[in-house]
C-alpha atoms as a PDB file:
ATOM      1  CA  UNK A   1       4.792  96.935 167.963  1.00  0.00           C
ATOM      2  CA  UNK A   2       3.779  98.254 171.545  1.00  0.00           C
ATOM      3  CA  UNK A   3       1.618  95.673 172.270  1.00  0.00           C
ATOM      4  CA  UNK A   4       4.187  93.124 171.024  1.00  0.00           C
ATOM      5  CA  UNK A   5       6.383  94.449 173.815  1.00  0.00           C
ATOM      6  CA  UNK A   6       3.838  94.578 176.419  1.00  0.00           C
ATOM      7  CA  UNK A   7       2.654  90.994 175.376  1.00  0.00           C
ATOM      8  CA  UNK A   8       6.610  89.978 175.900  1.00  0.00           C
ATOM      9  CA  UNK A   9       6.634  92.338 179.318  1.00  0.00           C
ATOM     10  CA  UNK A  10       3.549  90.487 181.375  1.00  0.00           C
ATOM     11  CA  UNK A  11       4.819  87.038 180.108  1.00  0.00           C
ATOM     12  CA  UNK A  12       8.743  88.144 181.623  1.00  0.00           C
ATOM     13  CA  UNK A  13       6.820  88.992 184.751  1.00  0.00           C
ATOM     14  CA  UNK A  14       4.693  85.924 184.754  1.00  0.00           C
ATOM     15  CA  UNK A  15       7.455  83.859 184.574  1.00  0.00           C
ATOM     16  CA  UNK A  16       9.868  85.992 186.797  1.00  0.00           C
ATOM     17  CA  UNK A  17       6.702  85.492 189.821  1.00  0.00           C
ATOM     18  CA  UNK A  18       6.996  81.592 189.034  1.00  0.00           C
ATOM     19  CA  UNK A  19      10.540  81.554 189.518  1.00  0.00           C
ATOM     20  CA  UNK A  20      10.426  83.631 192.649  1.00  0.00           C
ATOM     21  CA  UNK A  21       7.959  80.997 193.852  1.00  0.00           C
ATOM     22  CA  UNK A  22       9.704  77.944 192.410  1.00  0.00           C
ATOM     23  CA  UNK A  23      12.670  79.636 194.376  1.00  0.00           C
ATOM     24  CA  UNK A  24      11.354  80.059 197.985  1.00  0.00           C
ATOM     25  CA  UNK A  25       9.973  76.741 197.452  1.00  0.00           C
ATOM     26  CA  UNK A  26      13.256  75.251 196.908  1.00  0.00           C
ATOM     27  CA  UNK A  27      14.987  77.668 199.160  1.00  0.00           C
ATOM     28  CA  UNK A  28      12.398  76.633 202.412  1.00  0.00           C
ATOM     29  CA  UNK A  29      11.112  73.758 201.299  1.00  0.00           C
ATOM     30  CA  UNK A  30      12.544  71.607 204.254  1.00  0.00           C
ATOM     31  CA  UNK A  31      10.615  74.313 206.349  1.00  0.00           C
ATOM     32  CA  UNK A  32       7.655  73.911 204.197  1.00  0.00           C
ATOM     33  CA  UNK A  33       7.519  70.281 205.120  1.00  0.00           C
ATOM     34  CA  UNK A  34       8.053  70.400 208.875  1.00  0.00           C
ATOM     35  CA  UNK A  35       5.916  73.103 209.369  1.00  0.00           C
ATOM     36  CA  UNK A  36       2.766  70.640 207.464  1.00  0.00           C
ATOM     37  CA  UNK A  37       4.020  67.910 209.064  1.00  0.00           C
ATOM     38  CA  UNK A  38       3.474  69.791 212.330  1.00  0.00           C
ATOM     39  CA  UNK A  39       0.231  71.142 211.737  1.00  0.00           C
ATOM     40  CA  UNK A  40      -0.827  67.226 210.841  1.00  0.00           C
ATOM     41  CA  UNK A  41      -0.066  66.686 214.461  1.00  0.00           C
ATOM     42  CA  UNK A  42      -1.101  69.484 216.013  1.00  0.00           C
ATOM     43  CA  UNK A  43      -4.612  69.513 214.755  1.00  0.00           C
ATOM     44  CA  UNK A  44      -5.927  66.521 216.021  1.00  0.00           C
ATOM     45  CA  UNK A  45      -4.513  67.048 219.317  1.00  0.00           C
ATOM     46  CA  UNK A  46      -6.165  70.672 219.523  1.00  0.00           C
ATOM     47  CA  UNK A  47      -9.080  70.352 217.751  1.00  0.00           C
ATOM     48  CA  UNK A  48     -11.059  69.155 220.504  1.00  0.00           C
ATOM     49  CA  UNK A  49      -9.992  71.812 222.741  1.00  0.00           C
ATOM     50  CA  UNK A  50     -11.505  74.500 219.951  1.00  0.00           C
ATOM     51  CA  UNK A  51     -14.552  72.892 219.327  1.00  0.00           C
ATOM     52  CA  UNK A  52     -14.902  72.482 223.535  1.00  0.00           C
ATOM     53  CA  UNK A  53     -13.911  76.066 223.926  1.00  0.00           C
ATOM     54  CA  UNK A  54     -16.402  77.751 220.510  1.00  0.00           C
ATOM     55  CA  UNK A  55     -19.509  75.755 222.773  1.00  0.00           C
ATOM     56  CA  UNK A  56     -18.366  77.420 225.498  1.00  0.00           C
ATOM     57  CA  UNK A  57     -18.415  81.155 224.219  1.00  0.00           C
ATOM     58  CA  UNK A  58     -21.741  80.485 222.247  1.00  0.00           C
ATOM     59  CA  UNK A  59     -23.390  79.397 225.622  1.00  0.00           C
ATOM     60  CA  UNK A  60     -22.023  82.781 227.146  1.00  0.00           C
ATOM     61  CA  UNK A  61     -23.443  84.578 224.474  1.00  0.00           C
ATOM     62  CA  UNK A  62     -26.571  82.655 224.798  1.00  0.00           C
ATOM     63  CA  UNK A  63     -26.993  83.450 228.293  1.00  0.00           C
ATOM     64  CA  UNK A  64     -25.764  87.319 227.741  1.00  0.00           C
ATOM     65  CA  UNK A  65     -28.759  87.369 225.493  1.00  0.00           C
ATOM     66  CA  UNK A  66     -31.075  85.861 228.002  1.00  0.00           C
ATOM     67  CA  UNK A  67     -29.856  88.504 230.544  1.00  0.00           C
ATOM     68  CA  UNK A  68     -30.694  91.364 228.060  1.00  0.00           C
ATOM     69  CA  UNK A  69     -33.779  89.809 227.328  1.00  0.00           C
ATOM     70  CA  UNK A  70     -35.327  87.356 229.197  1.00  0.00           C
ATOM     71  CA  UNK A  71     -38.436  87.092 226.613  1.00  0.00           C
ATOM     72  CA  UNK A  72     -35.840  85.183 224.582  1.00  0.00           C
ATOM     73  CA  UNK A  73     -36.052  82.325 226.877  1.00  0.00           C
ATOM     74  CA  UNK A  74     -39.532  81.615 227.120  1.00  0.00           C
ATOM     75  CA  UNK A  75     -39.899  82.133 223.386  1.00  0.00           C
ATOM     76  CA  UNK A  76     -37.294  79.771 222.882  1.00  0.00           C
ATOM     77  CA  UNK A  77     -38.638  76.994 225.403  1.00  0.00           C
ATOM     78  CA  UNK A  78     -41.872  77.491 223.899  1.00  0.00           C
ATOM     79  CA  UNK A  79     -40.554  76.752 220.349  1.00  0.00           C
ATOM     80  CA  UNK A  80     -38.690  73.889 221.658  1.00  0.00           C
ATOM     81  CA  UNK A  81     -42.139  72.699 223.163  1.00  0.00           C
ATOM     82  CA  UNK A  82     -43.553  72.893 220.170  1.00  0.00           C
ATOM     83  CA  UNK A  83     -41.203  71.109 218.247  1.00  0.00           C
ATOM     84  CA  UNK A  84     -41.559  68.170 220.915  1.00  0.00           C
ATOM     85  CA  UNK A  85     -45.201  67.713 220.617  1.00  0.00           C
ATOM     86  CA  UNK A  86     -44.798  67.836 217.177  1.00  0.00           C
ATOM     87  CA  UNK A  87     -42.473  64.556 216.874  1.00  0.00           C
ATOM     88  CA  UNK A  88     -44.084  63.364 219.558  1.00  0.00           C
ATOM     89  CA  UNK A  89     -47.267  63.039 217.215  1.00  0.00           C
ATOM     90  CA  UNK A  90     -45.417  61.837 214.108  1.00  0.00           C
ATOM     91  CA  UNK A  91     -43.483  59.304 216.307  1.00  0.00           C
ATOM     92  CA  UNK A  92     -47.560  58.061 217.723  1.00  0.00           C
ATOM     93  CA  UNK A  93     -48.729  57.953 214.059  1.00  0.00           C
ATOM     94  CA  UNK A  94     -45.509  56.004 212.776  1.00  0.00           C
ATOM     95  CA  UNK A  95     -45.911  53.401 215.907  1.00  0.00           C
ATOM     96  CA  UNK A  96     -49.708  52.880 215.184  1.00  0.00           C
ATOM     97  CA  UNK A  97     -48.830  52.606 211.420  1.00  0.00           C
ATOM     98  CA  UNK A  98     -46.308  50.124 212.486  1.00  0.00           C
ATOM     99  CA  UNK A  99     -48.192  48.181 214.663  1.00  0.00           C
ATOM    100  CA  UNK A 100     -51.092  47.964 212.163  1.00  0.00           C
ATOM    101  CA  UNK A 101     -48.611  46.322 209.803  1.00  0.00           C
ATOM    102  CA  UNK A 102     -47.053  43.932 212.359  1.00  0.00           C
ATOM    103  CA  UNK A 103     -50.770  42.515 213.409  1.00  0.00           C
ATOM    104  CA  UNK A 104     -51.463  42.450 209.435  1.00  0.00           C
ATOM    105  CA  UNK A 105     -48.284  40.419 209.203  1.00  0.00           C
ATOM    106  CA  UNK A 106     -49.182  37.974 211.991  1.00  0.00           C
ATOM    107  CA  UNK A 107     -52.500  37.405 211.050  1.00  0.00           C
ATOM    108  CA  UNK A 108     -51.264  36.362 207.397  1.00  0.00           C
ATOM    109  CA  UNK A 109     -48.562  34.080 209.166  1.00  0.00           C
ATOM    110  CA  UNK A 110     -51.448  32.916 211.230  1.00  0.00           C
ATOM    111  CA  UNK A 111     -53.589  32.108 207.874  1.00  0.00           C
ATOM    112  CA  UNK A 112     -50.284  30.486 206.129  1.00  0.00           C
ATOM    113  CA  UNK A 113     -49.978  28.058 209.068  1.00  0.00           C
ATOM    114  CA  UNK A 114     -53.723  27.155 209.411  1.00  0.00           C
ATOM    115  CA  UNK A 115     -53.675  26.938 205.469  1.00  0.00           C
ATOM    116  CA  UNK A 116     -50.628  24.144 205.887  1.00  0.00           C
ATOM    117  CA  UNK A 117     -52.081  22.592 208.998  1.00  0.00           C
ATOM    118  CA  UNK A 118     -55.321  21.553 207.140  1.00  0.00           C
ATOM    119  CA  UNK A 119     -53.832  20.616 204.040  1.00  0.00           C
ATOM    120  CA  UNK A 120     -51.224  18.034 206.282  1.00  0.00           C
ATOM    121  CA  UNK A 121     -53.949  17.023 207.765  1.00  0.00           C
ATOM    122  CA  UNK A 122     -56.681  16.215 205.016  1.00  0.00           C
ATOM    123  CA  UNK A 123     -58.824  19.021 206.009  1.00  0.00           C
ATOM    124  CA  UNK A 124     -58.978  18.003 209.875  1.00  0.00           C
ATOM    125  CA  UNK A 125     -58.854  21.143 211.923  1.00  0.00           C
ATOM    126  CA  UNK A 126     -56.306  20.851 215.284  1.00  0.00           C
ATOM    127  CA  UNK A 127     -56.091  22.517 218.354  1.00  0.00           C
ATOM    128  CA  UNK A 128     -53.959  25.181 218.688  1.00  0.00           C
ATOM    129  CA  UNK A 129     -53.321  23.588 221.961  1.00  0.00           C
ATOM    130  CA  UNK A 130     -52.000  20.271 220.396  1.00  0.00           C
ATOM    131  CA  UNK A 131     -48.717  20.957 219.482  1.00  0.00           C
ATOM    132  CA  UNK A 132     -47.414  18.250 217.395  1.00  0.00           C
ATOM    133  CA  UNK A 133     -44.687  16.423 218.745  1.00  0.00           C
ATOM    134  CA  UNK A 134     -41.016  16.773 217.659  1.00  0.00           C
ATOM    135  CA  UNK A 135     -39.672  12.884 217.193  1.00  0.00           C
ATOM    136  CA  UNK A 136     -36.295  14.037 216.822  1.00  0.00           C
ATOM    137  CA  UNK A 137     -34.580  16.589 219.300  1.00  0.00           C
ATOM    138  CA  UNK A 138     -33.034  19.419 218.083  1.00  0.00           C
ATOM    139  CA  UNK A 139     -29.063  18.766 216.900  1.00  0.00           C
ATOM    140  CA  UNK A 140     -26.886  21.487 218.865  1.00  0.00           C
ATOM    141  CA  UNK A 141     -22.923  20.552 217.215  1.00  0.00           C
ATOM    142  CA  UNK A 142     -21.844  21.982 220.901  1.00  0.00           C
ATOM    143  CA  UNK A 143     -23.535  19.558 222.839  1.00  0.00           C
ATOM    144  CA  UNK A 144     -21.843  16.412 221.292  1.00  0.00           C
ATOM    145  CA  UNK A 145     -24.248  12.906 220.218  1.00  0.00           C
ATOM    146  CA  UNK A 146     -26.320  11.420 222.470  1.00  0.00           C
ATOM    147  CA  UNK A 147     -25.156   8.082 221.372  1.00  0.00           C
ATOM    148  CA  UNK A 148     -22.044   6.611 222.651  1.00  0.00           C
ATOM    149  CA  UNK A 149     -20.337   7.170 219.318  1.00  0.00           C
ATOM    150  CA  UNK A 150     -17.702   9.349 220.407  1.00  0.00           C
ATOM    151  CA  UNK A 151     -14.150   9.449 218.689  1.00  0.00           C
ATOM    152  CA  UNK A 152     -11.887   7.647 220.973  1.00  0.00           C
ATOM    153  CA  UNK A 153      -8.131   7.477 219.793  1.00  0.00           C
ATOM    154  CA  UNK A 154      -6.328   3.686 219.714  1.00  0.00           C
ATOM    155  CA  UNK A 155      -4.885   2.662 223.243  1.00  0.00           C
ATOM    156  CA  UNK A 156      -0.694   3.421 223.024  1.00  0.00           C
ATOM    157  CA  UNK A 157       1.129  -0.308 222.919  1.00  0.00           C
ATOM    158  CA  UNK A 158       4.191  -1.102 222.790  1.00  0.00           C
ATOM    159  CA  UNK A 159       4.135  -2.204 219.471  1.00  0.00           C
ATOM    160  CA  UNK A 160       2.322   0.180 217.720  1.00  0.00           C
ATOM    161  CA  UNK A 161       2.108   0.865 213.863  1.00  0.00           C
ATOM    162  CA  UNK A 162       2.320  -2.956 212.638  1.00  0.00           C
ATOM    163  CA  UNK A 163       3.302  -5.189 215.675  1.00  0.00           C
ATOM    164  CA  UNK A 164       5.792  -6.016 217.785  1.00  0.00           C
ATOM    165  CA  UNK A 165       8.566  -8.279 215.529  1.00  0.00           C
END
Protein backbone atom coordinates (compact mmCIF):
# COMPACT_ATOMS: atom_id res chain seq x y z
CA UNK A 1 0.00 0.00 0.00
CA UNK A 2 3.08 2.37 0.68
CA UNK A 3 4.51 2.00 -2.43
CA UNK A 4 1.10 2.51 -4.10
CA UNK A 5 1.19 5.94 -2.50
CA UNK A 6 4.65 6.75 -3.28
CA UNK A 7 4.08 5.48 -6.94
CA UNK A 8 0.92 8.12 -6.92
CA UNK A 9 3.36 10.84 -4.96
CA UNK A 10 6.43 11.04 -7.73
CA UNK A 11 3.81 10.89 -10.60
CA UNK A 12 1.78 14.20 -8.64
CA UNK A 13 5.22 15.74 -8.61
CA UNK A 14 6.10 14.81 -12.12
CA UNK A 15 3.23 16.28 -13.36
CA UNK A 16 3.06 19.30 -10.88
CA UNK A 17 7.08 20.17 -12.46
CA UNK A 18 5.38 19.94 -16.06
CA UNK A 19 2.79 22.25 -15.21
CA UNK A 20 5.11 24.68 -13.53
CA UNK A 21 7.02 24.54 -16.81
CA UNK A 22 4.03 24.48 -19.16
CA UNK A 23 3.16 27.61 -16.93
CA UNK A 24 6.26 29.91 -17.19
CA UNK A 25 6.19 28.94 -20.70
CA UNK A 26 2.87 30.35 -21.22
CA UNK A 27 3.33 33.01 -18.64
CA UNK A 28 6.87 34.42 -20.61
CA UNK A 29 6.53 32.99 -23.61
CA UNK A 30 6.39 36.39 -25.57
CA UNK A 31 9.78 36.93 -23.66
CA UNK A 32 10.89 33.55 -24.63
CA UNK A 33 10.52 34.51 -28.24
CA UNK A 34 12.13 37.94 -28.32
CA UNK A 35 14.83 37.02 -26.33
CA UNK A 36 15.68 33.89 -29.35
CA UNK A 37 14.79 36.10 -31.79
CA UNK A 38 17.48 38.42 -30.42
CA UNK A 39 20.13 36.08 -29.92
CA UNK A 40 19.44 35.03 -33.88
CA UNK A 41 20.62 38.52 -34.52
CA UNK A 42 23.04 39.07 -32.24
CA UNK A 43 25.18 36.13 -33.03
CA UNK A 44 26.11 36.69 -36.36
CA UNK A 45 26.88 40.18 -35.78
CA UNK A 46 29.29 39.22 -32.75
CA UNK A 47 30.59 36.18 -33.66
CA UNK A 48 33.33 37.51 -35.58
CA UNK A 49 34.38 39.79 -32.95
CA UNK A 50 34.82 36.44 -30.51
CA UNK A 51 36.50 34.39 -32.80
CA UNK A 52 38.92 37.77 -33.66
CA UNK A 53 39.30 38.38 -29.99
CA UNK A 54 39.92 34.06 -28.72
CA UNK A 55 43.08 34.42 -31.66
CA UNK A 56 44.07 37.21 -30.00
CA UNK A 57 44.43 35.86 -26.31
CA UNK A 58 45.86 32.46 -27.65
CA UNK A 59 48.69 34.48 -29.43
CA UNK A 60 49.32 36.27 -25.96
CA UNK A 61 49.52 33.13 -24.37
CA UNK A 62 51.68 31.86 -27.06
CA UNK A 63 54.10 34.51 -26.72
CA UNK A 64 53.86 34.44 -22.64
CA UNK A 65 55.07 30.94 -23.17
CA UNK A 66 57.86 31.91 -25.45
CA UNK A 67 58.95 34.52 -22.82
CA UNK A 68 59.07 31.78 -20.07
CA UNK A 69 60.73 29.62 -22.31
CA UNK A 70 62.31 30.52 -25.24
CA UNK A 71 63.35 26.69 -26.08
CA UNK A 72 59.67 26.51 -27.05
CA UNK A 73 60.30 28.52 -30.06
CA UNK A 74 63.02 26.90 -31.67
CA UNK A 75 61.46 23.53 -30.94
CA UNK A 76 58.47 24.67 -32.48
CA UNK A 77 60.15 26.26 -35.72
CA UNK A 78 62.07 23.22 -35.96
CA UNK A 79 58.91 21.00 -36.00
CA UNK A 80 57.35 23.29 -38.38
CA UNK A 81 60.60 22.79 -40.57
CA UNK A 82 60.18 19.50 -40.48
CA UNK A 83 56.79 19.27 -41.41
CA UNK A 84 57.71 21.52 -44.56
CA UNK A 85 60.35 19.34 -45.93
CA UNK A 86 58.22 16.66 -45.40
CA UNK A 87 55.31 17.88 -47.91
CA UNK A 88 57.72 19.35 -49.72
CA UNK A 89 58.93 15.69 -50.66
CA UNK A 90 55.46 14.15 -51.05
CA UNK A 91 54.41 17.22 -53.17
CA UNK A 92 58.10 16.30 -55.56
CA UNK A 93 57.04 12.60 -55.64
CA UNK A 94 53.25 13.38 -56.56
CA UNK A 95 54.55 15.98 -59.44
CA UNK A 96 57.07 13.36 -60.88
CA UNK A 97 54.28 10.69 -60.57
CA UNK A 98 52.16 13.11 -62.39
CA UNK A 99 54.31 14.06 -64.95
CA UNK A 100 55.24 10.41 -65.69
CA UNK A 101 51.55 9.88 -66.40
CA UNK A 102 51.02 13.03 -68.52
CA UNK A 103 54.18 12.01 -70.95
CA UNK A 104 52.59 8.30 -70.84
CA UNK A 105 49.38 9.95 -71.94
CA UNK A 106 50.93 11.98 -74.77
CA UNK A 107 52.93 9.44 -76.10
CA UNK A 108 49.71 7.11 -76.45
CA UNK A 109 47.88 10.20 -78.10
CA UNK A 110 50.98 10.46 -80.16
CA UNK A 111 50.68 6.55 -81.19
CA UNK A 112 46.66 6.97 -81.73
CA UNK A 113 47.34 9.77 -84.24
CA UNK A 114 50.28 8.11 -86.13
CA UNK A 115 48.07 4.83 -85.97
CA UNK A 116 45.11 7.01 -87.89
CA UNK A 117 47.52 8.95 -90.04
CA UNK A 118 48.84 5.72 -91.72
CA UNK A 119 45.74 3.98 -91.95
CA UNK A 120 44.15 7.44 -93.95
CA UNK A 121 46.86 7.29 -95.77
CA UNK A 122 47.36 3.57 -97.02
CA UNK A 123 50.36 3.06 -94.97
CA UNK A 124 52.28 6.29 -96.34
CA UNK A 125 54.12 7.87 -93.47
CA UNK A 126 53.79 12.08 -93.39
CA UNK A 127 55.71 14.66 -92.01
CA UNK A 128 54.90 15.91 -88.92
CA UNK A 129 55.71 19.11 -90.58
CA UNK A 130 52.92 18.73 -93.28
CA UNK A 131 49.99 19.68 -91.67
CA UNK A 132 47.10 18.81 -93.74
CA UNK A 133 45.15 21.54 -94.91
CA UNK A 134 41.72 22.58 -93.51
CA UNK A 135 39.35 23.18 -96.85
CA UNK A 136 36.75 24.60 -94.82
CA UNK A 137 37.39 27.43 -92.14
CA UNK A 138 36.26 27.05 -88.91
CA UNK A 139 32.27 28.24 -88.39
CA UNK A 140 32.31 30.87 -85.38
CA UNK A 141 28.00 31.68 -85.09
CA UNK A 142 29.49 35.26 -83.77
CA UNK A 143 31.23 36.15 -86.71
CA UNK A 144 28.20 35.97 -89.15
CA UNK A 145 28.62 34.01 -93.05
CA UNK A 146 31.08 34.89 -95.23
CA UNK A 147 28.66 34.82 -98.03
CA UNK A 148 26.46 37.67 -98.74
CA UNK A 149 23.46 35.75 -97.46
CA UNK A 150 22.52 37.94 -94.77
CA UNK A 151 18.78 38.40 -93.59
CA UNK A 152 17.70 41.66 -94.93
CA UNK A 153 14.02 42.70 -94.00
CA UNK A 154 11.51 43.86 -97.17
CA UNK A 155 11.97 47.67 -98.09
CA UNK A 156 8.70 49.69 -96.24
CA UNK A 157 6.18 50.84 -99.33
CA UNK A 158 3.44 52.43 -99.28
CA UNK A 159 1.41 49.69 -100.06
CA UNK A 160 2.57 47.08 -98.09
CA UNK A 161 0.87 43.67 -97.14
CA UNK A 162 -0.99 43.02 -100.64
CA UNK A 163 -0.75 46.25 -102.80
CA UNK A 164 -1.84 49.42 -103.13
CA UNK A 165 -5.87 49.17 -104.38
Amino acid sequence: MDMEVEIINADEEEISYFESITGLVQNNGWYFLAFIILLAYLVPKLWPHYLKWSEQRALAAYDADIKKNPDLFKQKQEELQKARAKFQEEYEKKAKIALEKQKEKEKKILEEKRALLNNGTGGQSINSSEKPKKSKPDYNPLMGSGSGSNYRPPRRSACSGGGCG
